[in-house]
Protein backbone atom coordinates (compact mmCIF):
# COMPACT_ATOMS: atom_id res chain seq x y z
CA UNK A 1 21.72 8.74 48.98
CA UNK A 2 22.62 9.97 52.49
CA UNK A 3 20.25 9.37 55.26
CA UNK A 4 19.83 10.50 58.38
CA UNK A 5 18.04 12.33 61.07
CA UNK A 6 17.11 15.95 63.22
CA UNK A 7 18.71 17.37 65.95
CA UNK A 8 18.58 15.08 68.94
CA UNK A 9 20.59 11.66 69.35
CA UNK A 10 18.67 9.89 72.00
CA UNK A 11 21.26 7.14 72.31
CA UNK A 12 24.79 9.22 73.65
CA UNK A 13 23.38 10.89 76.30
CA UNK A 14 23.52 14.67 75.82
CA UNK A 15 22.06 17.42 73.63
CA UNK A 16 23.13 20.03 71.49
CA UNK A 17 20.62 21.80 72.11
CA UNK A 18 21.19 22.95 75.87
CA UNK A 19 20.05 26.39 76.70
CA UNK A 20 18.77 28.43 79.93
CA UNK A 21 16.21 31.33 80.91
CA UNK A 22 16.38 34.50 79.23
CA UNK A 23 16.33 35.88 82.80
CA UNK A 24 19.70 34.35 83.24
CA UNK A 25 21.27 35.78 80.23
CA UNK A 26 24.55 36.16 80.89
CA UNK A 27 28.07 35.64 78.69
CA UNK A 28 29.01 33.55 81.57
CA UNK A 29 26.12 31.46 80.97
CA UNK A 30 25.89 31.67 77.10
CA UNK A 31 29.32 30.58 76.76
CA UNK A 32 28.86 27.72 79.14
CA UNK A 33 25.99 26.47 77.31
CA UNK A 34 27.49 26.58 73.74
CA UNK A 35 30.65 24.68 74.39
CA UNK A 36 28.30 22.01 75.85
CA UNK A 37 26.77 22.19 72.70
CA UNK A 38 29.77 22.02 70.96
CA UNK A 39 31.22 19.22 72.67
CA UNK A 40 27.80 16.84 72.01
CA UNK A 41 27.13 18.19 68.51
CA UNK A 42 30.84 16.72 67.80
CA UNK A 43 29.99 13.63 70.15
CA UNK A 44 26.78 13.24 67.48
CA UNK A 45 28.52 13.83 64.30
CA UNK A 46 31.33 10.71 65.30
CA UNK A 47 28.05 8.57 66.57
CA UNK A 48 26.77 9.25 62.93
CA UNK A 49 29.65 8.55 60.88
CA UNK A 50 30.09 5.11 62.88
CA UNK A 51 26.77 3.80 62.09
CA UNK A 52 26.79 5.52 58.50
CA UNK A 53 24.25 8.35 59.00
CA UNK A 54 25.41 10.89 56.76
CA UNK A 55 23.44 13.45 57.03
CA UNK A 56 22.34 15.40 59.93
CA UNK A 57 20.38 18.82 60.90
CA UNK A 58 22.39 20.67 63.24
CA UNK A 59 19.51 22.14 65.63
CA UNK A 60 18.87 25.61 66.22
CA UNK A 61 19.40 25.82 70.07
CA UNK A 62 23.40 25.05 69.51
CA UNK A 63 23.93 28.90 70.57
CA UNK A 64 20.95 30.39 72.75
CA UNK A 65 19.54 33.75 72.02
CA UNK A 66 22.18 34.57 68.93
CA UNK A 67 19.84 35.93 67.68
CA UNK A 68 18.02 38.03 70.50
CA UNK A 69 18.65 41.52 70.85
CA UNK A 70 20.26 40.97 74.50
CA UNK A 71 23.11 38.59 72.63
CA UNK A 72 26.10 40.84 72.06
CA UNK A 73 28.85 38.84 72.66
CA UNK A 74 30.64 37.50 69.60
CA UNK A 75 30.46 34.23 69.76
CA UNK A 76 31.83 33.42 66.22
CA UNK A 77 35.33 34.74 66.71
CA UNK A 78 35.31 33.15 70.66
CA UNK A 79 34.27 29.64 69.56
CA UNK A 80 36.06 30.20 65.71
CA UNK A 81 37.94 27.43 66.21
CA UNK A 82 35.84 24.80 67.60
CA UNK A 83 33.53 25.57 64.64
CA UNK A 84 36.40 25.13 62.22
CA UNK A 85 37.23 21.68 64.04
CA UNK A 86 33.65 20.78 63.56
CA UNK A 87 33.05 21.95 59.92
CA UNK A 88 36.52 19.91 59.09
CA UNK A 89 35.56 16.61 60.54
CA UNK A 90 31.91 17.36 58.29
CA UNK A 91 33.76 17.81 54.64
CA UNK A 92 36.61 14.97 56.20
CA UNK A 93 32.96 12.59 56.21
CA UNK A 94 31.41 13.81 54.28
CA UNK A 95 28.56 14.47 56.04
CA UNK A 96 25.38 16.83 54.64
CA UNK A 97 24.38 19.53 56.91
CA UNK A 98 20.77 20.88 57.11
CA UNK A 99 19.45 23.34 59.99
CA UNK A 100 15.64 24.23 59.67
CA UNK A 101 14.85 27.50 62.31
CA UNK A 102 11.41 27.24 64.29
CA UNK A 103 8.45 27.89 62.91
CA UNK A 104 8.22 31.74 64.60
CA UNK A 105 10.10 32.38 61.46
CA UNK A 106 7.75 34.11 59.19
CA UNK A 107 9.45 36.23 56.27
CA UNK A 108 5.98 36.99 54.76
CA UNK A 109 4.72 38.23 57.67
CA UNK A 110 2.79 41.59 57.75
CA UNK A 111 4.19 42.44 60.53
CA UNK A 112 7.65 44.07 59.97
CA UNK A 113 9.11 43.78 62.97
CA UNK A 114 7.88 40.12 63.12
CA UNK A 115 9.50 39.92 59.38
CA UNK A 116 12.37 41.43 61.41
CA UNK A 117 13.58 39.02 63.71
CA UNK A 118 12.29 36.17 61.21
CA UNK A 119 15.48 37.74 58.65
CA UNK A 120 18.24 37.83 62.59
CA UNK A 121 17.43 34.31 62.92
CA UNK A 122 18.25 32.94 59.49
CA UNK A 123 20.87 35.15 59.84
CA UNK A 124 22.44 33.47 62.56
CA UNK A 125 21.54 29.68 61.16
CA UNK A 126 23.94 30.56 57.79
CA UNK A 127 26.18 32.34 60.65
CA UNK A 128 26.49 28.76 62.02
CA UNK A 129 27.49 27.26 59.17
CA UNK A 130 29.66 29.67 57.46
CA UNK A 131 31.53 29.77 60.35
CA UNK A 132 31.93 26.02 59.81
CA UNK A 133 33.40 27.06 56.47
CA UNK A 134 30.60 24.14 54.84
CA UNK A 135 29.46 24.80 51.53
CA UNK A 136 26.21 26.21 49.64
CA UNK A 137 25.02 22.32 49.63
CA UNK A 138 24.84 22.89 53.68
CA UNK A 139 20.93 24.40 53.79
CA UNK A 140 18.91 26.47 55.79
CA UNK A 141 15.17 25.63 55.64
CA UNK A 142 11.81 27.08 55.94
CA UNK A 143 8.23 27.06 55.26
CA UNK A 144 7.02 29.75 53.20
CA UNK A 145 5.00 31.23 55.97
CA UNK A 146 1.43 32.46 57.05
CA UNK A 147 -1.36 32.77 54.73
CA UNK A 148 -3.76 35.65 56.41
CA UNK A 149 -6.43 34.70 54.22
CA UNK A 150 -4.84 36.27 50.66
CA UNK A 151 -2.58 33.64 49.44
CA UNK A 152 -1.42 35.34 46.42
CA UNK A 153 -0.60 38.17 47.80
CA UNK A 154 1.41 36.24 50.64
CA UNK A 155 3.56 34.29 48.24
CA UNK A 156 4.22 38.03 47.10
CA UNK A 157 4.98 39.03 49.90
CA UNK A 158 7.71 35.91 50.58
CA UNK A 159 9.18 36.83 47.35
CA UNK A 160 9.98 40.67 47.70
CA UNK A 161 11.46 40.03 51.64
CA UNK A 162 13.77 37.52 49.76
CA UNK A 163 14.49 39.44 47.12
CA UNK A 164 15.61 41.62 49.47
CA UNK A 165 17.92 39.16 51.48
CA UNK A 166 21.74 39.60 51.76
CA UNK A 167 23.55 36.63 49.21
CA UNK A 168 24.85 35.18 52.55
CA UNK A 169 21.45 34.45 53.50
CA UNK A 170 20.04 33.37 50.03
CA UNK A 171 22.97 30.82 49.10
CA UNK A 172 21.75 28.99 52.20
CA UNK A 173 18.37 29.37 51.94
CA UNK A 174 15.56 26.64 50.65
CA UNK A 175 11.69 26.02 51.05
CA UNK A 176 10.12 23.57 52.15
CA UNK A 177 6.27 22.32 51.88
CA UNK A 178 3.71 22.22 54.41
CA UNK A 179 0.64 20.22 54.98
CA UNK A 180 -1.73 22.72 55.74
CA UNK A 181 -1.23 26.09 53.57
CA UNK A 182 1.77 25.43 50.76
CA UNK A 183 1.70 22.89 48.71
CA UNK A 184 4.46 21.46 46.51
CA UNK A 185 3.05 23.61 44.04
CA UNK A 186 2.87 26.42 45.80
CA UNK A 187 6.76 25.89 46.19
CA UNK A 188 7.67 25.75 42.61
CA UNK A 189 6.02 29.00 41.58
CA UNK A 190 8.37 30.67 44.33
CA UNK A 191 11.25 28.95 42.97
CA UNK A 192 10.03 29.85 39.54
CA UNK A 193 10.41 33.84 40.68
CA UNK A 194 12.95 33.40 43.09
CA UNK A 195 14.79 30.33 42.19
CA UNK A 196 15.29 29.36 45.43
CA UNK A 197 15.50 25.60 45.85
CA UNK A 198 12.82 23.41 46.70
CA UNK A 199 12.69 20.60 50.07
CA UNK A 200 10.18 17.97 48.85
CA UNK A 201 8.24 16.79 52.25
CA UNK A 202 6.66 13.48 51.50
CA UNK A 203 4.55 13.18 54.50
CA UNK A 204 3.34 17.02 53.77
CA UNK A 205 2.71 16.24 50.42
CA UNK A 206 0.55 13.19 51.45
CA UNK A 207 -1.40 15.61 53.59
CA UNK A 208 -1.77 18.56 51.26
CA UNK A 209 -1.01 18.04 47.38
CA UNK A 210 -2.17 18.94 43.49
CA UNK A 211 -2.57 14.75 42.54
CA UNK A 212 1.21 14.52 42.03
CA UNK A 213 2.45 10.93 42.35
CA UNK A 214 5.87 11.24 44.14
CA UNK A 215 7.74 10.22 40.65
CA UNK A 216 6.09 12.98 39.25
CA UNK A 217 7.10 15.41 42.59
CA UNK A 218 10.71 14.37 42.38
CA UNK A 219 10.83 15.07 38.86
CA UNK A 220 9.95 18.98 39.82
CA UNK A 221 12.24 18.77 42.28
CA UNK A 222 15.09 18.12 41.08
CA UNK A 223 14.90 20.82 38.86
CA UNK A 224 15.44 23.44 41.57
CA UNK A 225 18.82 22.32 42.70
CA UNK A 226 21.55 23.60 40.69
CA UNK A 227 24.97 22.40 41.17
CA UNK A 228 26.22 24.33 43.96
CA UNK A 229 23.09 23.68 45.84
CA UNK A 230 24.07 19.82 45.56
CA UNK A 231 21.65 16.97 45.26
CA UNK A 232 18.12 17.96 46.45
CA UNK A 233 17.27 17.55 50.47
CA UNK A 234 13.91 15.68 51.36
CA UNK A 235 11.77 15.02 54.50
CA UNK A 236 10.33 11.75 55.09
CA UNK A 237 7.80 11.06 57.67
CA UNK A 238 4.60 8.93 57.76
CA UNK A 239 0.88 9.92 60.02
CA UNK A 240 0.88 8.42 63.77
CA UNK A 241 -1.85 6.09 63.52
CA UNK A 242 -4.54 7.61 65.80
CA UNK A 243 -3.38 11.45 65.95
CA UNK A 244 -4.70 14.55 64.29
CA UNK A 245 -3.22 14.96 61.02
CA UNK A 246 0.23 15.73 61.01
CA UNK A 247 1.99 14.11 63.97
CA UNK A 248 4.78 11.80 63.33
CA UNK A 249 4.87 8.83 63.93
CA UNK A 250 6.83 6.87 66.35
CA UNK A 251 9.14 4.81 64.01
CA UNK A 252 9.66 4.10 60.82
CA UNK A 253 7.75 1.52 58.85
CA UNK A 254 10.14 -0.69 56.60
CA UNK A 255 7.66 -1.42 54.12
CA UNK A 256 6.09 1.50 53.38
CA UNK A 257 9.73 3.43 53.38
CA UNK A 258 11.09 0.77 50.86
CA UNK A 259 8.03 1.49 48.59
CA UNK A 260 8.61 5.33 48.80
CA UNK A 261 12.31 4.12 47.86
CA UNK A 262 11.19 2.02 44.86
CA UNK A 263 9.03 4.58 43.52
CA UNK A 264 11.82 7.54 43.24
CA UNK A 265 14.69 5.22 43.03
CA UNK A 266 15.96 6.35 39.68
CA UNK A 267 16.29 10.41 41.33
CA UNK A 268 19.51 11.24 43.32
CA UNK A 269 18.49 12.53 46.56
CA UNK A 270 19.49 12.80 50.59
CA UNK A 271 17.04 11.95 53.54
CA UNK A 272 15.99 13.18 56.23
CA UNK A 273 14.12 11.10 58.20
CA UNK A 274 11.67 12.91 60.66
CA UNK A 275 10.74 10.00 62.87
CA UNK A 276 10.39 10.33 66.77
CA UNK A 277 12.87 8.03 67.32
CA UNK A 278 15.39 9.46 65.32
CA UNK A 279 19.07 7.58 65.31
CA UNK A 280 16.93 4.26 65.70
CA UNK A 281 14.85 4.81 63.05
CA UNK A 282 17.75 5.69 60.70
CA UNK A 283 19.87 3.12 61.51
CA UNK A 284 17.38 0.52 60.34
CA UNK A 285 16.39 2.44 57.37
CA UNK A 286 20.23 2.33 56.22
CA UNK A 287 19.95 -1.43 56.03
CA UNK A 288 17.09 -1.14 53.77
CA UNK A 289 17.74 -3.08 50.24
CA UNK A 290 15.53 -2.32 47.51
């Protein structure tokens, strides 16, 4: 089991995740901001592989507007082999690579032009990583989407826009559960059609679930990750004592982490932890011992 966390290292002092105004766009700019990016997202990786956090989302704002209309420049053959660097030292470490695009993304949208730039922006997250030359086991992933008060019919709708999806985009591609419209269930019978792999969020499923223990979950789980796709990618979070429903909390609680452990340890999985305080967090949950 790999473990690790999203995006942000709070501990090195920089971010990956740099951008500027839209009003400033310029290549000038954009290529200024990227190989900032570059140069932090490789200062993370090395922080990770010291302190044995093997597995990391890459975050979305590593190269701002890609996927904007007013982004022309090719920034995959400019910064081709600074990727390449990066995706070596990743298979040299061993590392697992996740990205997970915001949640404007909405590919069941009714709204085609909405459904639109939802398909440009997973484009550009699988551009990211095939230009780091990373395997199918490297995921993109979302949320099945909106609702709009016909849920049947929006699952549908999710299924024909990826059935429509170019096989660079569905090799990367894998769902995730929510805690407020798609349940783990609600997961499986797209994978069932689509057989597009399934994220298990425990923290989501805590919030919105069928009565599945997380045994049981796990069990369902793992049955949507073929080989390629590697061993299946979970979330872990717990409630913020105090919050509305759904915020994360702070850090991570040992005990209640080590249960979650003991419950699914006989499945083969990596974690990511989604805890505010990210590297700390997954440091001590490395050191855990069941």
């Amino acid at each position: 089991m790999k473990i690790g966390y999203p995006c942000i290292n709070n501990s090195i002092g920089c971010t990956a995740n740099k951008t500027f105004r839209l009003a400033n766009y310029s290549e000038e700019n954009l290529i200024k901001k990227v190989q900032e990016n570059l140069d932090c997202l490789q200062k993370t990786l090395q922080f990770n592989v010291d302190n044995d956090l093997l597995f990391f989302r890459i975050g979305s704002g590593l190269v701002p507007f890609a996927s904007h209309s007013i982004c022309t420049f090719n920034w995959r053959d400019y910064f081709s082999n600074d990727l390449k660097k990066i995706g070596s030292y990743i298979k040299e470490n061993n590392i697992r690579i996740s990205m997970h695009p915001d949640q404007f993304v909405v590919l069941n949208a009714k709204n085609k032009e909405i459904v639109e730039r939802s398909i440009k922006e997973v484009e550009y997250h699988c551009d990211v990583l095939d230009s780091m030359e990373l395997k199918e086991d490297a995921k993109v992933q979302i949320h099945i989407g909106g609702v709009y008060g016909e849920k049947e019919e929006s699952i549908k709708r999710f299924v024909n826009t990826y059935g429509g999806l170019s096989l660079k985009i569905k090799k990367r591609l894998a769902v995730e559960n929510d805690h407020l419209s798609y349940s783990l269930k609600d997961c499986l019978k797209v994978n069932k059609i689509t057989k597009i792999p399934v994220i298990f969020d425990s923290y989501h499923h805590e919030c919105l679930n069928n009565g599945e223990s997380f045994q049981e979950a796990m069990r369902e789980v793992k049955k949507t990750w073929s080989k390629k796709d590697g061993v299946p990618m979970i979330d872990y979070s717990e409630q913020q004592k105090g919050k509305r429903k759904g915020v994360h909390t702070e850090k991570i609680t040992i005990k209640k982490f080590k249960d979650f452990l003991k419950e699914t340890e006989q499945f083969d999985f990596d974690i990511m932890l989604e805890i505010k305080d990210k590297e700390k967090s997954a440091i001590k949950a490395t050191k855990v011992k069941l």
